[in-house]
C-alpha atoms as a PDB file:
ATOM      1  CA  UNK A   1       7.456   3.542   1.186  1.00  0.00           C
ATOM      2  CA  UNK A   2       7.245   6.961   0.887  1.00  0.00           C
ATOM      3  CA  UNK A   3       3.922   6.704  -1.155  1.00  0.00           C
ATOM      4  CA  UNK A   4       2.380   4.506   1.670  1.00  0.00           C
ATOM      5  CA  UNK A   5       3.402   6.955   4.037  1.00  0.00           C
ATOM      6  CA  UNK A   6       1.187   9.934   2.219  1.00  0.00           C
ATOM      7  CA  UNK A   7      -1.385   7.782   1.376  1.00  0.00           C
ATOM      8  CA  UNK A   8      -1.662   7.068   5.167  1.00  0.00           C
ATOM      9  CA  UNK A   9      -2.152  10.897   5.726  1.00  0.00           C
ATOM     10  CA  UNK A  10      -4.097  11.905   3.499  1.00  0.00           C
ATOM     11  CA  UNK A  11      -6.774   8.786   4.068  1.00  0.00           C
ATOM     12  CA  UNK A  12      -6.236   9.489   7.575  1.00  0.00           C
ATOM     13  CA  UNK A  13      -7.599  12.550   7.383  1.00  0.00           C
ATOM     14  CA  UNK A  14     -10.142  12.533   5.115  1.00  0.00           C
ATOM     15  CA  UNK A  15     -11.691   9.684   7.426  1.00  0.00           C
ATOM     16  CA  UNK A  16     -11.499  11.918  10.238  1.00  0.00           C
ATOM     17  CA  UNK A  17     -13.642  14.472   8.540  1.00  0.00           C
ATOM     18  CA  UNK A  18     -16.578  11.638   8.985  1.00  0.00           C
ATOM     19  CA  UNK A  19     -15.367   9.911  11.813  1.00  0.00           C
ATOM     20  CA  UNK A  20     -13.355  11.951  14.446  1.00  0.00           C
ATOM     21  CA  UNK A  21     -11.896   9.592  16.309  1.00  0.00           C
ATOM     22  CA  UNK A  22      -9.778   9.108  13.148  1.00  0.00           C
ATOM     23  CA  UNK A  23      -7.499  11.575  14.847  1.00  0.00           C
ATOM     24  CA  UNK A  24      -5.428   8.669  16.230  1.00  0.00           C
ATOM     25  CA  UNK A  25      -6.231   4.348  15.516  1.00  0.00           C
ATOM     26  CA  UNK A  26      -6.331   4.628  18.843  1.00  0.00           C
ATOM     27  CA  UNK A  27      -9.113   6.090  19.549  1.00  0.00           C
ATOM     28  CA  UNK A  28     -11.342   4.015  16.521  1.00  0.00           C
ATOM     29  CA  UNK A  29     -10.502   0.670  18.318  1.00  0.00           C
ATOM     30  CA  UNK A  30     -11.752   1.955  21.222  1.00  0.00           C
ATOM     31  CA  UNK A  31     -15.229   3.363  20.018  1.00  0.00           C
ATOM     32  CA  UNK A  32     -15.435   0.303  17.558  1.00  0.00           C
ATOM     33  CA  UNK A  33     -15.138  -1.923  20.795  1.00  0.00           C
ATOM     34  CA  UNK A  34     -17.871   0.679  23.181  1.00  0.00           C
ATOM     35  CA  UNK A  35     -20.104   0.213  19.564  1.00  0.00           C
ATOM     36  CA  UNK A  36     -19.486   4.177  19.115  1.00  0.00           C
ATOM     37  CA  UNK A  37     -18.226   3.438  15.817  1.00  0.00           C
ATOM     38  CA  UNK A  38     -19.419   0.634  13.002  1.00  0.00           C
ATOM     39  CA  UNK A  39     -16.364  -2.100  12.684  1.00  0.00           C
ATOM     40  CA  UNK A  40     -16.882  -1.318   9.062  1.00  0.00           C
ATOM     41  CA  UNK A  41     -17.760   1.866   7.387  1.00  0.00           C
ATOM     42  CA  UNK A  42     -17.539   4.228   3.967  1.00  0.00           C
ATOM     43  CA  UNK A  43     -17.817   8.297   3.340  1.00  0.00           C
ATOM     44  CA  UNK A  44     -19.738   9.924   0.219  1.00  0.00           C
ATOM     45  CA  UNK A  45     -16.661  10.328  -0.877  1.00  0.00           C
ATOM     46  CA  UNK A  46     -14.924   6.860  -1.420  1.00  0.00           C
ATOM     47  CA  UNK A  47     -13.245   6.184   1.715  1.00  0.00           C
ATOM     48  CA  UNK A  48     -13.547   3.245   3.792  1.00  0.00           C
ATOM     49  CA  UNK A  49     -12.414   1.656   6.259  1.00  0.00           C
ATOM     50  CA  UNK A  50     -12.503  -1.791   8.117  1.00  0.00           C
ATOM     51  CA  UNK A  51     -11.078  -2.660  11.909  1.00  0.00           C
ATOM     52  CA  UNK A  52      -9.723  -5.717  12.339  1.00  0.00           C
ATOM     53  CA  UNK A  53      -8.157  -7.018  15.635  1.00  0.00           C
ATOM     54  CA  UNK A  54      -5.734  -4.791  16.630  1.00  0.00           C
ATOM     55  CA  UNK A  55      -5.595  -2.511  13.353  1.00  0.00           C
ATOM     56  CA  UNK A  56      -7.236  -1.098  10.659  1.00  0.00           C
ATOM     57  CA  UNK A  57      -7.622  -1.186   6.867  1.00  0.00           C
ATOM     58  CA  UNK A  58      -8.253   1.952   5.246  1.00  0.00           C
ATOM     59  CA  UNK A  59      -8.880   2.191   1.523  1.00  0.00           C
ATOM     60  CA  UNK A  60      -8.980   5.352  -0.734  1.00  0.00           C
ATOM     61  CA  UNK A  61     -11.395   6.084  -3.393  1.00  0.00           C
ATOM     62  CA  UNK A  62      -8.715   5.475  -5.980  1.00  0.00           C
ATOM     63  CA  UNK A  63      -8.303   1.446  -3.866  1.00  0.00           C
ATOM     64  CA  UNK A  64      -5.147   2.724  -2.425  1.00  0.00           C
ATOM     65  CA  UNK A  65      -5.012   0.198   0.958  1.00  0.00           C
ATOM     66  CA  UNK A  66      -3.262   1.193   4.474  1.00  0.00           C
ATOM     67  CA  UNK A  67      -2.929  -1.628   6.624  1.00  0.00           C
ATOM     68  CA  UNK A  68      -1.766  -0.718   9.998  1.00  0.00           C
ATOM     69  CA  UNK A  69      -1.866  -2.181  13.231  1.00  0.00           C
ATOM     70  CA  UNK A  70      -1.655  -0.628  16.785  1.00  0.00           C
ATOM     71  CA  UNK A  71       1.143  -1.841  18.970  1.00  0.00           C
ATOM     72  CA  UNK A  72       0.938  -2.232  22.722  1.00  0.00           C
ATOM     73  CA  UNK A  73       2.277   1.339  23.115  1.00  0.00           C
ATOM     74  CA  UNK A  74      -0.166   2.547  21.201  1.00  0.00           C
ATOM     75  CA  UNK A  75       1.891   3.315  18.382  1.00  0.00           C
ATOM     76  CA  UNK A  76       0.597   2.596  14.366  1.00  0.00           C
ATOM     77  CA  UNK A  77       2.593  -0.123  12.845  1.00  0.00           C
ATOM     78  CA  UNK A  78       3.234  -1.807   9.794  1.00  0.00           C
ATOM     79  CA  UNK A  79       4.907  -4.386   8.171  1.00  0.00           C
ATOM     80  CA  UNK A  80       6.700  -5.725   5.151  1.00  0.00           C
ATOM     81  CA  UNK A  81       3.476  -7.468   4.356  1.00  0.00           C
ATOM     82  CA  UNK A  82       1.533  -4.366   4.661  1.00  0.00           C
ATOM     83  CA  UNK A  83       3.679  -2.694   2.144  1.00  0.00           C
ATOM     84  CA  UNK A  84       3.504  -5.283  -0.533  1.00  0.00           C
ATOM     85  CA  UNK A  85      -0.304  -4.757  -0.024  1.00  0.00           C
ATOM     86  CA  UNK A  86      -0.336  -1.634  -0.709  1.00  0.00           C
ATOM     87  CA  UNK A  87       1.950  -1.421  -3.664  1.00  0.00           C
ATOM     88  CA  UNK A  88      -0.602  -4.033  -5.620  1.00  0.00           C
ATOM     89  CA  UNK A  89      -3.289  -1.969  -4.446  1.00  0.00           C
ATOM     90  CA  UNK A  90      -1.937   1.215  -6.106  1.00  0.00           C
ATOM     91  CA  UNK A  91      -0.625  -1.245  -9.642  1.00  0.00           C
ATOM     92  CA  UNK A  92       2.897  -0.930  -8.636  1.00  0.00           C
ATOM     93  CA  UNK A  93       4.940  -3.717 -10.703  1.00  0.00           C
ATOM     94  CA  UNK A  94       6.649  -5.239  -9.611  1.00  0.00           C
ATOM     95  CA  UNK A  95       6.445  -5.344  -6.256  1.00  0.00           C
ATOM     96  CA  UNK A  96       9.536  -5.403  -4.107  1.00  0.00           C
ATOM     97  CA  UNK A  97      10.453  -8.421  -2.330  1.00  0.00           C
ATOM     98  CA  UNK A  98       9.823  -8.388   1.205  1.00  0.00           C
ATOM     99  CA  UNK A  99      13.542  -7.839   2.240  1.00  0.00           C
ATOM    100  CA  UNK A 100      13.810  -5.171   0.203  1.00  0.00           C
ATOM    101  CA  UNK A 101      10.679  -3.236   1.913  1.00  0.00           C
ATOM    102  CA  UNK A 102      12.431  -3.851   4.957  1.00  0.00           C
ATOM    103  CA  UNK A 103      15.878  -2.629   4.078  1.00  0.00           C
ATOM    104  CA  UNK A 104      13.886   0.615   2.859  1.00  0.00           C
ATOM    105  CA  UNK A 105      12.309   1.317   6.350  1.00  0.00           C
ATOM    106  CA  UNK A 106      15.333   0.205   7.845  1.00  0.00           C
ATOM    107  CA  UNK A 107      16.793   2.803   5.801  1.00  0.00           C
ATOM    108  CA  UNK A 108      14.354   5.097   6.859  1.00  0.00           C
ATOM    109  CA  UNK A 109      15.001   4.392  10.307  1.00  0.00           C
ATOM    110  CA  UNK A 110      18.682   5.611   9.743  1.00  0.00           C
ATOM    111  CA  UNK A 111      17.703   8.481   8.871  1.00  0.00           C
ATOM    112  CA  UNK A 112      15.151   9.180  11.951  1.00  0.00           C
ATOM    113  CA  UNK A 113      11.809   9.104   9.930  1.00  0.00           C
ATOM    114  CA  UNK A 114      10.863   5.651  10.801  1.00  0.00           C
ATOM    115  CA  UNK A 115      11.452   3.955  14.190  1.00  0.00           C
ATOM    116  CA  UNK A 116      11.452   0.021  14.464  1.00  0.00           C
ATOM    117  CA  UNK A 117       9.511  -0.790  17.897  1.00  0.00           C
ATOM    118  CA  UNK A 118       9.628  -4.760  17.479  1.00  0.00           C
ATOM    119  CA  UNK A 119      11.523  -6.390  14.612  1.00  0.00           C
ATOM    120  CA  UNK A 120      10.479  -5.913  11.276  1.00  0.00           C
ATOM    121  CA  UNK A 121       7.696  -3.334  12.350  1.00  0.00           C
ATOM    122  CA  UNK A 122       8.041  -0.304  11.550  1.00  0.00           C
ATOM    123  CA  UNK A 123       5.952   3.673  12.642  1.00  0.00           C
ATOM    124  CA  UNK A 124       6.591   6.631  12.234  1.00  0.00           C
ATOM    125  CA  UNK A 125       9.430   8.380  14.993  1.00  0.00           C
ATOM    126  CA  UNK A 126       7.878  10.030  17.827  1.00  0.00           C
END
């Protein structure tokens, strides 16, 4: 969870280097949509990325893949789904059953770092 959670960040902002409306999903669905922004693009360096209906795949140059999708509030969110992609994407094995990702971010949730908007989606507290 944890590992998703930096590999978010640090994707994040090395797309936002290249593309600045990186600064928030936000803001890429809406210049993907005016045609600011390709639907589909990769840096120099390795990173890609590829919006999809409401969210976004991003992809490190060492094929680490962040799924996230933006909620009507605007908020980045991700699911149990999401994680289980991401833990095959980085060779994790095995990879933890789907109620156990959730129990983690539920977990997380306890302790304030995660906030659970709609059920069994999960972002980052405000």
């Amino acid at each position: 969870m944890r590992s998703f959670l930096r590999s978010r960040e640090v994707i994040m902002r090395a797309l936002e280097v290249a593309y600045p409306p990186f600064g928030a999903l936000e803001n890429v669905l809406v210049a993907v949509r005016a045609g600011e922004l390709e639907r589909r693009a990769r840096t120099d360096s390795g990173y890609s990325y590829s919006v999809h209906g409401r969210g976004c795949l991003m992809v490190g140059p060492d094929g680490a893949e962040v799924d996230v999708d933006l909620l009507l509030d605007g908020s980045e969110a991700f699911d149990a789904w999401r994680l289980a992609a991401f833990a095959r994407s980085v060779g994790m094995s095995p990879v933890p059953p789907g109620e156990d990702l959730v129990r983690a971010c539920r977990d997380l949730v306890g302790r304030g770092t995660l906030a659970e908007p709609e059920p069994e989606w999960f972002r980052l507290s405000r």
